[in-house]
N, C-alpha and C. Protein backbone atom coordinates (compact mmCIF):
# COMPACT_ATOMS: atom_id res chain seq x y z
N UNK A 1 94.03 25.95 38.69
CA UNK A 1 93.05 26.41 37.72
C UNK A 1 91.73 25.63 37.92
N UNK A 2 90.59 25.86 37.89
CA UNK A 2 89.14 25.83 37.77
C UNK A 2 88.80 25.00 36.80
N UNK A 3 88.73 23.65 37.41
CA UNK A 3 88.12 22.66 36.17
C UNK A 3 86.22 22.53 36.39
N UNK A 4 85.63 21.98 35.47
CA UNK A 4 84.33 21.40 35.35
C UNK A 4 84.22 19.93 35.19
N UNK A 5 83.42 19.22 35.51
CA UNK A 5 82.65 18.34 35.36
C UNK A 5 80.99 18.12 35.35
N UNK A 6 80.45 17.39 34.19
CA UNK A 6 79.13 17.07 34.03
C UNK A 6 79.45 15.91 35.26
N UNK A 7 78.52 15.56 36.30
CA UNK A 7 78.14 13.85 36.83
C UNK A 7 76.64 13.97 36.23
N UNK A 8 76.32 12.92 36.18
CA UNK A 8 74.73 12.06 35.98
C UNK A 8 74.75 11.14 36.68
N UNK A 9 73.57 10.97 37.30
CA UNK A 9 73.07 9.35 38.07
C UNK A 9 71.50 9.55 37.87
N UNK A 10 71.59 8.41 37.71
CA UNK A 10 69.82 7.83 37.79
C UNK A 10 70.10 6.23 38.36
N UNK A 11 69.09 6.46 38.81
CA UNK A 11 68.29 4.84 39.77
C UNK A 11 66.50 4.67 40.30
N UNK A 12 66.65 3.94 41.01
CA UNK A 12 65.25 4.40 41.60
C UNK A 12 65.35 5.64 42.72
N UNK A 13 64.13 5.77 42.66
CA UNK A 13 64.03 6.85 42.91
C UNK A 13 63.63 6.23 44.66
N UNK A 14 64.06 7.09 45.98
CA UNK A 14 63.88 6.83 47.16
C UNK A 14 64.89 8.33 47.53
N UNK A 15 64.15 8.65 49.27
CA UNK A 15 64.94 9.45 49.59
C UNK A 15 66.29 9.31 50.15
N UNK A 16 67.15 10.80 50.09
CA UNK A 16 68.13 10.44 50.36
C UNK A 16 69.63 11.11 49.24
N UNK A 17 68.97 10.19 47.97
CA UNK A 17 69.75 10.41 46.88
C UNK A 17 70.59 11.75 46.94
N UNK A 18 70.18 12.92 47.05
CA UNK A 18 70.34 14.71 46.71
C UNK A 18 71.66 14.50 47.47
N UNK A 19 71.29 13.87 49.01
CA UNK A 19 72.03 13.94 50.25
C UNK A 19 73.13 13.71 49.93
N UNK A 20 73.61 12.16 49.45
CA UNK A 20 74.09 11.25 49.09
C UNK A 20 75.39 11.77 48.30
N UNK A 21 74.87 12.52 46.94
CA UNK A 21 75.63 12.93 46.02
C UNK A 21 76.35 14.17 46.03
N UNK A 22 75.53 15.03 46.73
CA UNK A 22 76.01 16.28 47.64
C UNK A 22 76.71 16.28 48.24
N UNK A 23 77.18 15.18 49.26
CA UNK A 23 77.78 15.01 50.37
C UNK A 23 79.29 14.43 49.43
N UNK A 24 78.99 13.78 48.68
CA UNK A 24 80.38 13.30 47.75
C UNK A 24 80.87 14.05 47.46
N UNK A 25 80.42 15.44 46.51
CA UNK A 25 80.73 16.84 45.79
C UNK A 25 81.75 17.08 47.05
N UNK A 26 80.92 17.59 47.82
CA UNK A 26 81.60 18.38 49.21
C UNK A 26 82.72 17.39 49.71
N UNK A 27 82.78 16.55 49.74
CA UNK A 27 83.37 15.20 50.33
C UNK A 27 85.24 15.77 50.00
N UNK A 28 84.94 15.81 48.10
CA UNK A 28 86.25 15.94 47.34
C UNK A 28 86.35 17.33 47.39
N UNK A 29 86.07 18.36 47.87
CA UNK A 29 85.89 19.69 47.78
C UNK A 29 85.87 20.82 46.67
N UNK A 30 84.68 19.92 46.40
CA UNK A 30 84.28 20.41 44.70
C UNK A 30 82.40 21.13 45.51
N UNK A 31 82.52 21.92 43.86
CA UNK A 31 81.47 23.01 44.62
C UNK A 31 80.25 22.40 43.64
N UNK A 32 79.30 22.21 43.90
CA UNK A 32 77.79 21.70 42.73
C UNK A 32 77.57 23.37 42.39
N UNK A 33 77.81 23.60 41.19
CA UNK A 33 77.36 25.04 40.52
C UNK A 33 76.18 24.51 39.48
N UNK A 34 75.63 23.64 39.46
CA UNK A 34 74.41 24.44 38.62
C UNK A 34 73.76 22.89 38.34
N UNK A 35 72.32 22.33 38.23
CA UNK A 35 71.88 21.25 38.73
C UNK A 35 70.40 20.82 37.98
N UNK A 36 69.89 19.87 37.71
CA UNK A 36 68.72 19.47 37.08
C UNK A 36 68.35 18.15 37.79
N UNK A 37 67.09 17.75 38.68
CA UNK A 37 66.78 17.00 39.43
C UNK A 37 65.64 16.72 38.65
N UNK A 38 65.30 15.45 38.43
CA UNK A 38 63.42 15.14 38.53
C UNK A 38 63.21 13.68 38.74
N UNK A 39 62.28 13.55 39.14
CA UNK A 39 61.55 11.80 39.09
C UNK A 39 60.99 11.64 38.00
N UNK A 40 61.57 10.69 36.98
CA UNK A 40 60.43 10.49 36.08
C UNK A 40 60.47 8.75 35.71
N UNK A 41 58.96 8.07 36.04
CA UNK A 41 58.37 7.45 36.22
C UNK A 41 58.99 6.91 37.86
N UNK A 42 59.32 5.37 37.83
CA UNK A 42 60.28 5.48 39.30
C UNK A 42 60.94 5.49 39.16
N UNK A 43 62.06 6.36 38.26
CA UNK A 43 63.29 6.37 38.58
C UNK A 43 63.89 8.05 38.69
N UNK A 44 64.71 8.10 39.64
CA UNK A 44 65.22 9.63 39.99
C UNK A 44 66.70 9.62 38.84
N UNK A 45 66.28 10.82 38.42
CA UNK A 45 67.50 11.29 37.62
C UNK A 45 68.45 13.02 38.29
N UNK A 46 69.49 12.61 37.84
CA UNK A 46 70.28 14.32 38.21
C UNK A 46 71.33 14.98 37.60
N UNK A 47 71.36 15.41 36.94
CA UNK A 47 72.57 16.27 36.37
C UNK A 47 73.30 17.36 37.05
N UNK A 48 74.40 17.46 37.44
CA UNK A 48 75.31 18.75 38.05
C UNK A 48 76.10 18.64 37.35
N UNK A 49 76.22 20.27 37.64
CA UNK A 49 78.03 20.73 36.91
C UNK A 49 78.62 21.33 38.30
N UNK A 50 79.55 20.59 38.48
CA UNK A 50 80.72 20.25 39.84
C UNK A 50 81.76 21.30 39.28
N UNK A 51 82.37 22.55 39.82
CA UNK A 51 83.89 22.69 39.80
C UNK A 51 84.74 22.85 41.25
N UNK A 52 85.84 22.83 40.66
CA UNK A 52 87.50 22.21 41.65
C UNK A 52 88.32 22.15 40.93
N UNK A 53 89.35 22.31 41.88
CA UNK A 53 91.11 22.55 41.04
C UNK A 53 91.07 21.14 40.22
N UNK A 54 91.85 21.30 39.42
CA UNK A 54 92.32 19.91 38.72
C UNK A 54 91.98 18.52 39.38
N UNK A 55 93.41 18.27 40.54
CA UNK A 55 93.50 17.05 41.28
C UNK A 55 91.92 16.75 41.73
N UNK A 56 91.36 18.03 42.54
CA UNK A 56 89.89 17.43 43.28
C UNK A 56 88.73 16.61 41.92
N UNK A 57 88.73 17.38 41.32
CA UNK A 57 88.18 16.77 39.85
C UNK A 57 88.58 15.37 39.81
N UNK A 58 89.61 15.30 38.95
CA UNK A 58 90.14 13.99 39.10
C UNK A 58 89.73 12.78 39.59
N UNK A 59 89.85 13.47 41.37
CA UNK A 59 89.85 12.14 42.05
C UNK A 59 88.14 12.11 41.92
N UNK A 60 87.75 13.24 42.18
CA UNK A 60 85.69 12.86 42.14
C UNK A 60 85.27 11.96 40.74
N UNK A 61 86.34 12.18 39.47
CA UNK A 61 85.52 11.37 38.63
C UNK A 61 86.22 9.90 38.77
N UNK A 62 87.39 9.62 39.12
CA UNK A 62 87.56 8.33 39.72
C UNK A 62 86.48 7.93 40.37
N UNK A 63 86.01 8.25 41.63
CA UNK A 63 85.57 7.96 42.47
C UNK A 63 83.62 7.11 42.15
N UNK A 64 83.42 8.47 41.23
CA UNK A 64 82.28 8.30 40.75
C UNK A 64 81.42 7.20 41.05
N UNK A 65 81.88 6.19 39.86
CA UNK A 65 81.44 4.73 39.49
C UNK A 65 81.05 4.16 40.83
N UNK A 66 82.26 3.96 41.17
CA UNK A 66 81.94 3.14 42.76
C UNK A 66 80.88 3.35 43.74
N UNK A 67 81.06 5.17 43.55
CA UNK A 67 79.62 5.36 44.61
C UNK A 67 78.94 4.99 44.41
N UNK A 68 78.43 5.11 43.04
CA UNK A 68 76.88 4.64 42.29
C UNK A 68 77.00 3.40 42.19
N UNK A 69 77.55 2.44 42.25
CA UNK A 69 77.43 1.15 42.30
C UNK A 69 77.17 1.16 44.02
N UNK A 70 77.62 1.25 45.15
CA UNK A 70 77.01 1.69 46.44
C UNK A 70 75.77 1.64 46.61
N UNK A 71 75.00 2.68 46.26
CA UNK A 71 74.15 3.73 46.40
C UNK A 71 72.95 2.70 45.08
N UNK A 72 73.05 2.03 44.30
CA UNK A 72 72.75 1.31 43.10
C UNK A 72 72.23 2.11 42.05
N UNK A 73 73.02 3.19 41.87
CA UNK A 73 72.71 4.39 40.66
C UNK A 73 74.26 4.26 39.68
N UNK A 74 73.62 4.57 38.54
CA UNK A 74 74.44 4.54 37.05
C UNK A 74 75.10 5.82 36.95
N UNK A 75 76.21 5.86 37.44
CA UNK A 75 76.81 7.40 37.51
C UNK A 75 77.87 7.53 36.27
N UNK A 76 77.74 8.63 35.16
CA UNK A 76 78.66 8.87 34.71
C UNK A 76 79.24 10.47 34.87
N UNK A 77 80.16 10.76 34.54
CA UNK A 77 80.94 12.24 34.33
C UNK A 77 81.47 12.13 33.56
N UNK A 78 81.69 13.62 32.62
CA UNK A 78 82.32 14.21 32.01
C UNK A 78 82.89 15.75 31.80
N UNK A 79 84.35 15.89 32.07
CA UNK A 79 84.69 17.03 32.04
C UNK A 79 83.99 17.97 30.68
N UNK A 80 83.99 19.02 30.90
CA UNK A 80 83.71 20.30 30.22
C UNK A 80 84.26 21.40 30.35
N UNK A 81 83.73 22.44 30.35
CA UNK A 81 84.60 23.51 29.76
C UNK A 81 83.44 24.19 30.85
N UNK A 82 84.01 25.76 31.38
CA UNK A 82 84.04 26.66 31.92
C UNK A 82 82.51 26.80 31.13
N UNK A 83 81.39 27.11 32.29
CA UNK A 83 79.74 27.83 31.83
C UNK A 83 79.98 28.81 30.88
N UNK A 84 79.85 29.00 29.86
CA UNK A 84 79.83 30.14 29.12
C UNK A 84 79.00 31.63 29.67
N UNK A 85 79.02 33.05 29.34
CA UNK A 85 78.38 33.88 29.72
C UNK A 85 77.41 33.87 29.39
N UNK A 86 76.05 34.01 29.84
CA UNK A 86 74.55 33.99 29.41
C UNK A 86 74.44 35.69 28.92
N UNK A 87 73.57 36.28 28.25
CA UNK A 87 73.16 37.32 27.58
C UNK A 87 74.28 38.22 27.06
N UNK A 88 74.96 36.99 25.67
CA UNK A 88 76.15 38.15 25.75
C UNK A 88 75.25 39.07 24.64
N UNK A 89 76.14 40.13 23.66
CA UNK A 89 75.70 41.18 23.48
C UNK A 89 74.98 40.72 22.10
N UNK A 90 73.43 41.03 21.65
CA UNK A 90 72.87 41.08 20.85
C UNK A 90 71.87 39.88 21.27
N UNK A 91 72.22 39.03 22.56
CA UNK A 91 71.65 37.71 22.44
C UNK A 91 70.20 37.99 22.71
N UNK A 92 68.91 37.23 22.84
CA UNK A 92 67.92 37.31 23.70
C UNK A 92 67.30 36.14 23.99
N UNK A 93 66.80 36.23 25.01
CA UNK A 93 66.14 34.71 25.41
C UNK A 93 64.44 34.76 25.56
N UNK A 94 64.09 33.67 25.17
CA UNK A 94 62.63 34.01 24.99
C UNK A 94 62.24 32.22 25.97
N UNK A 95 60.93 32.55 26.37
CA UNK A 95 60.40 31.55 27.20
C UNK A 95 59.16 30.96 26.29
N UNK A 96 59.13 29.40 26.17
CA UNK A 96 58.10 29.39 25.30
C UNK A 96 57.17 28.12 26.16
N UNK A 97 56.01 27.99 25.78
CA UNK A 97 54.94 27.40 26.34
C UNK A 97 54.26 26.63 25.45
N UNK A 98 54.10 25.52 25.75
CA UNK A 98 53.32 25.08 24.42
C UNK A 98 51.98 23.88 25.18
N UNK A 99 50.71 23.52 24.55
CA UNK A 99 49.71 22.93 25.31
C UNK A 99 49.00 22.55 24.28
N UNK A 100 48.60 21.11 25.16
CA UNK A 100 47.38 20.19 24.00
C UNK A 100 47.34 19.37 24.59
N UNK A 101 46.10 18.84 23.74
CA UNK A 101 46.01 17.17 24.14
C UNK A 101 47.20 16.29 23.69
N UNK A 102 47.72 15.42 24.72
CA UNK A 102 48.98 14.66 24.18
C UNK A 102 48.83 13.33 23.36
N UNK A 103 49.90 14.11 22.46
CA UNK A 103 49.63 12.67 21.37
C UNK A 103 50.94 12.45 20.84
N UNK A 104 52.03 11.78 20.32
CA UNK A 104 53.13 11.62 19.98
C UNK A 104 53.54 12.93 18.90
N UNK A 105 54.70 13.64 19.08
CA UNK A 105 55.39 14.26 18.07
C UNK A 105 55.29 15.55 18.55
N UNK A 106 54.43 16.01 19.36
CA UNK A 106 55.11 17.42 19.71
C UNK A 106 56.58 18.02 20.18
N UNK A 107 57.01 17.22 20.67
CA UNK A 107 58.31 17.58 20.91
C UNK A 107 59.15 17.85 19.66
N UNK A 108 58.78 16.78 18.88
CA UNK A 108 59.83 16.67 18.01
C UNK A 108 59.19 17.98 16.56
N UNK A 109 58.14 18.22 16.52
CA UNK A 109 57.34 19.30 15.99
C UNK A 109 58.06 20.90 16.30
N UNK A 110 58.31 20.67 17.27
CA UNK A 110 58.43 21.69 18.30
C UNK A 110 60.15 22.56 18.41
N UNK A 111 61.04 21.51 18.35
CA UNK A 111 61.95 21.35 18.43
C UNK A 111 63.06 21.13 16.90
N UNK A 112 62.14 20.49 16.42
CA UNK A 112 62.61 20.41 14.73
C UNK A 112 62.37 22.20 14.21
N UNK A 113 61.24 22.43 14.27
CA UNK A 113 61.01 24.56 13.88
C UNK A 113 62.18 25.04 13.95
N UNK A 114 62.27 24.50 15.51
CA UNK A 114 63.53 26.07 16.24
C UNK A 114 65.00 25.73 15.36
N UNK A 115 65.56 23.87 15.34
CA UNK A 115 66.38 23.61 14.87
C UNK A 115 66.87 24.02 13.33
N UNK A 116 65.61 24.45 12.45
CA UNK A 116 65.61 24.67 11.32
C UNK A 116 65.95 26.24 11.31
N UNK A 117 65.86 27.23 12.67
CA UNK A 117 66.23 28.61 12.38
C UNK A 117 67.27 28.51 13.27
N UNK A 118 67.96 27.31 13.55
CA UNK A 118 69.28 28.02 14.61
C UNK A 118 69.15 28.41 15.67
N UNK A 119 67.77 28.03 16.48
CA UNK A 119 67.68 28.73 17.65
C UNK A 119 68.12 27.32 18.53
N UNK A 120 68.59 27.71 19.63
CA UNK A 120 69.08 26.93 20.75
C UNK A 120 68.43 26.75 22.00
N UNK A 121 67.85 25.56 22.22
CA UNK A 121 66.93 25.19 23.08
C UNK A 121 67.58 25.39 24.28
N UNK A 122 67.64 25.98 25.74
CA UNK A 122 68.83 25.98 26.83
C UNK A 122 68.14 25.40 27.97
N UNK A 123 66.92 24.74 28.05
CA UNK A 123 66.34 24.44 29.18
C UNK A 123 64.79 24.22 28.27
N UNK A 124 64.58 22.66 28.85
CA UNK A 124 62.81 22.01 28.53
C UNK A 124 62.37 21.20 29.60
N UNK A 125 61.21 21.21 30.20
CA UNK A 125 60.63 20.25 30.98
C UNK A 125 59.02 20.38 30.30
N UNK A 126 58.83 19.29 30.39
CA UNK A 126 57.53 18.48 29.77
C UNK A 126 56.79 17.28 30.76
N UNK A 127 55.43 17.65 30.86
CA UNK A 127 54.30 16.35 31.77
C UNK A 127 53.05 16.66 31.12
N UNK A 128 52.93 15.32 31.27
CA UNK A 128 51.43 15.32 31.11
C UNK A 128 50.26 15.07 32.38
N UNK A 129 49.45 15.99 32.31
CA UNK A 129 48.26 16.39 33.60
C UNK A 129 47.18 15.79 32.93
N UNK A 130 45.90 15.71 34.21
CA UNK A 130 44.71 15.48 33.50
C UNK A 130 44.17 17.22 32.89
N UNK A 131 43.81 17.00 31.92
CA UNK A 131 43.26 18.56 31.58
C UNK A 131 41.86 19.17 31.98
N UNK A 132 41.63 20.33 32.76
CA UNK A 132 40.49 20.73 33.23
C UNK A 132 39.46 20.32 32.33
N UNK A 133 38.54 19.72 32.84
CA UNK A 133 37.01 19.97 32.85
C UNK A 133 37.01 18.16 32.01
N UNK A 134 37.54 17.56 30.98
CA UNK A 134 37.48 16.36 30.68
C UNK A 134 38.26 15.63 30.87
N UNK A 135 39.64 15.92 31.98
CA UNK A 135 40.29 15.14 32.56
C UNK A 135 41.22 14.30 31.53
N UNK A 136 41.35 14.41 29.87
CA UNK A 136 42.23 13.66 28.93
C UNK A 136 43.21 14.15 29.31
N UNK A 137 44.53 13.39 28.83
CA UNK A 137 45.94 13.37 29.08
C UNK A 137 46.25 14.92 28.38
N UNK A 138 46.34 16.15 28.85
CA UNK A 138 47.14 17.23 28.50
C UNK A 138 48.48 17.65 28.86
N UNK A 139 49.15 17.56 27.60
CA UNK A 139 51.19 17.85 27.93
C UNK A 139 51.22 19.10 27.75
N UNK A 140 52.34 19.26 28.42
CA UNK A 140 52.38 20.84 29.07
C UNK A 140 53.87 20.81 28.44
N UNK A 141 54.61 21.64 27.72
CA UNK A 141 55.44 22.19 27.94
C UNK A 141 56.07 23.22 27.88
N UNK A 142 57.05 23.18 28.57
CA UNK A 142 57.57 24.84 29.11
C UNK A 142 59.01 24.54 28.34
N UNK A 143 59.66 25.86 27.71
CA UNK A 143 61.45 25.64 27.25
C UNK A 143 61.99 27.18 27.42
N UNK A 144 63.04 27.37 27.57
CA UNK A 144 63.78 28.24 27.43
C UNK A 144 64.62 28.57 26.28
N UNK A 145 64.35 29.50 25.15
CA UNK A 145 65.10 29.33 23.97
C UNK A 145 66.14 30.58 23.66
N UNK A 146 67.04 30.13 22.78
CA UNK A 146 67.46 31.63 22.63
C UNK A 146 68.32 31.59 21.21
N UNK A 147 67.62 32.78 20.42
CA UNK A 147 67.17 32.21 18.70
C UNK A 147 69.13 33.40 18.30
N UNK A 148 69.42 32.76 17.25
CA UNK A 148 70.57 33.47 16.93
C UNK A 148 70.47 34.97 16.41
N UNK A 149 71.28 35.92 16.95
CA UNK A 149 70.88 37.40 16.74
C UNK A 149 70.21 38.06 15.69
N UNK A 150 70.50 37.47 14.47
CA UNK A 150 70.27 38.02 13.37
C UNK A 150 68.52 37.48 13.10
N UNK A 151 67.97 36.82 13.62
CA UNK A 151 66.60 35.94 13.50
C UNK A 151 65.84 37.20 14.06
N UNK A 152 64.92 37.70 13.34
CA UNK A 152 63.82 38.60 13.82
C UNK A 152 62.92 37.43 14.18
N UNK A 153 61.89 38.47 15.31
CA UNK A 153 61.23 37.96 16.59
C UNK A 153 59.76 37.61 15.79
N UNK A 154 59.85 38.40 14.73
CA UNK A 154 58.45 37.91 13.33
C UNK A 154 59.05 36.68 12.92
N UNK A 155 60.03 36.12 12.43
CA UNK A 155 60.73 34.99 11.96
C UNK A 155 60.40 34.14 12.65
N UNK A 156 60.43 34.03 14.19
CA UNK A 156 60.54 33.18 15.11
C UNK A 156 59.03 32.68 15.54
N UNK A 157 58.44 34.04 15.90
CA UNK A 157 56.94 33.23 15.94
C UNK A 157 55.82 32.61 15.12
N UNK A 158 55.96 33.12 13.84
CA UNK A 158 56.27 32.71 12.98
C UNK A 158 56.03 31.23 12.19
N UNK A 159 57.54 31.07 12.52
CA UNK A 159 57.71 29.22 12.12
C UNK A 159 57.48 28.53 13.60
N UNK A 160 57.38 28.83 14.84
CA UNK A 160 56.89 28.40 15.94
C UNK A 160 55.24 28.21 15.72
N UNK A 161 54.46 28.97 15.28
CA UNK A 161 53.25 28.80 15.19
C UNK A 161 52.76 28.24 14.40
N UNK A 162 53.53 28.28 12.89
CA UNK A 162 53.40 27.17 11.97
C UNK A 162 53.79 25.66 12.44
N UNK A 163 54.60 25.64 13.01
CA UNK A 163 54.60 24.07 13.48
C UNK A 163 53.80 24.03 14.74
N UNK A 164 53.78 24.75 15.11
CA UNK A 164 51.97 24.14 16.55
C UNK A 164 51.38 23.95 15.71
N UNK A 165 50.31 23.99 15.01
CA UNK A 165 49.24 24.51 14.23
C UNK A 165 49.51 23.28 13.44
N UNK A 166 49.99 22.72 12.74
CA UNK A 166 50.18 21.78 12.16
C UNK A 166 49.61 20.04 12.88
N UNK A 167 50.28 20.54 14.90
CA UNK A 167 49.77 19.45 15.40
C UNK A 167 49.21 19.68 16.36
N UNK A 168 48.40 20.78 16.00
CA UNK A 168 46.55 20.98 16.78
C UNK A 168 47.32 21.73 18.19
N UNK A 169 48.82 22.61 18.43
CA UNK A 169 49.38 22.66 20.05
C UNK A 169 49.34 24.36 19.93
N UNK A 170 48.17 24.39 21.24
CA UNK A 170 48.39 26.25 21.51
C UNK A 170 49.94 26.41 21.54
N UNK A 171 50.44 27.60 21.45
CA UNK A 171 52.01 27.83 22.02
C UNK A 171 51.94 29.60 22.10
N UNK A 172 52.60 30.01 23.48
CA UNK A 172 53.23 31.42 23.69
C UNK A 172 54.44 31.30 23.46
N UNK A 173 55.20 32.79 23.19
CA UNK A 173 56.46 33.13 23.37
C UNK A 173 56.27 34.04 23.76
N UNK A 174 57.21 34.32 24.97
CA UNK A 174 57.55 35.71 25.60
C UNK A 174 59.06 36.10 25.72
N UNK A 175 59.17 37.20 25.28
CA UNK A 175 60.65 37.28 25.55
C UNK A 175 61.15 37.36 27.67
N UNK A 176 62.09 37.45 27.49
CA UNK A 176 62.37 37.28 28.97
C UNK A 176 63.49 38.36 29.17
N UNK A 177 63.02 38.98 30.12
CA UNK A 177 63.66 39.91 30.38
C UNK A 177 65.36 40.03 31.07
């Protein structure tokens, strides 16, 4: 039967790492199904979800620790449960965008709204750029949401725009097809 595992590692960041951890997956003959990579500040971070029969599992999360002590990255895993189906019936997913000058609390502005209607954040990445023409610190972020069926799409933008607006942050929503 078809087990899962979360791994995580972070360390510094140098090349190599992807190689490294990839080559372990494959090593125990476990498959990397689905993955989140970034550098942020110097240190490289990564999330996969690994599956394999039982035993291969097993021995990869044994194994884990040690590599990353190797390699000098903080590796943990944790089993999980089978990916759930994405767009089951009634669901929808909407893509949202949000922009300003960066100043503490948008995230949590941002993220507190959706939490208050039940919507489920499934994917966020956030940076801050210099912003055209005066070069101040502008945060960018991008999320993937997907609000519970019964939530009309007036509901949603809604209390999304009420909380931008509150802390000075343009924001789109588009649904996604």
């Amino acid at each position: 039967m078809r087990q899962y595992l979360v791994l995580s590692a972070i360390g510094p960041d140098r090349p190599g790492i992807v190689d490294a951890i990839s080559k372990l997956i494959l090593d125990h003959g476990c498959n990397l199904e689905d993955s989140r990579m970034a550098i942020l500040g110097g240190e490289f971070a990564i999330i996969v979800l690994v599956a394999g029969d039982a035993t291969r599992i097993t021995k990869l999360q044994s194994d884990a620790a040690a590599f990353g002590g190797e390699l000098g990255l903080t590796v943990t895993t944790k089993p999980t449960s089978a990916p759930g189906t994405r767009g089951a019936k009634g669901s929808r997913r909407y893509a949202v965008r949000a922009v300003a000058l960066d100043h503490e609390g948008i995230v949590h502005q941002i993220a507190h709204a959706l939490a208050s209607l039940g919507v489920n954040i499934v994917a966020l990445e956030s940076t801050t750029t210099p912003a055209p023409h005066t070069g101040d610190p502008q945060f960018i972020l991008d999320m993937q949401i997907e609000p519970p069926a019964q939530l009309a799409e007036d509901q949603l933008r809604e209390k999304l725009t009420e909380a931008c607006e509150a802390v000075n942050v343009d924001v789109e929503l588009l649904l996604v097809e």
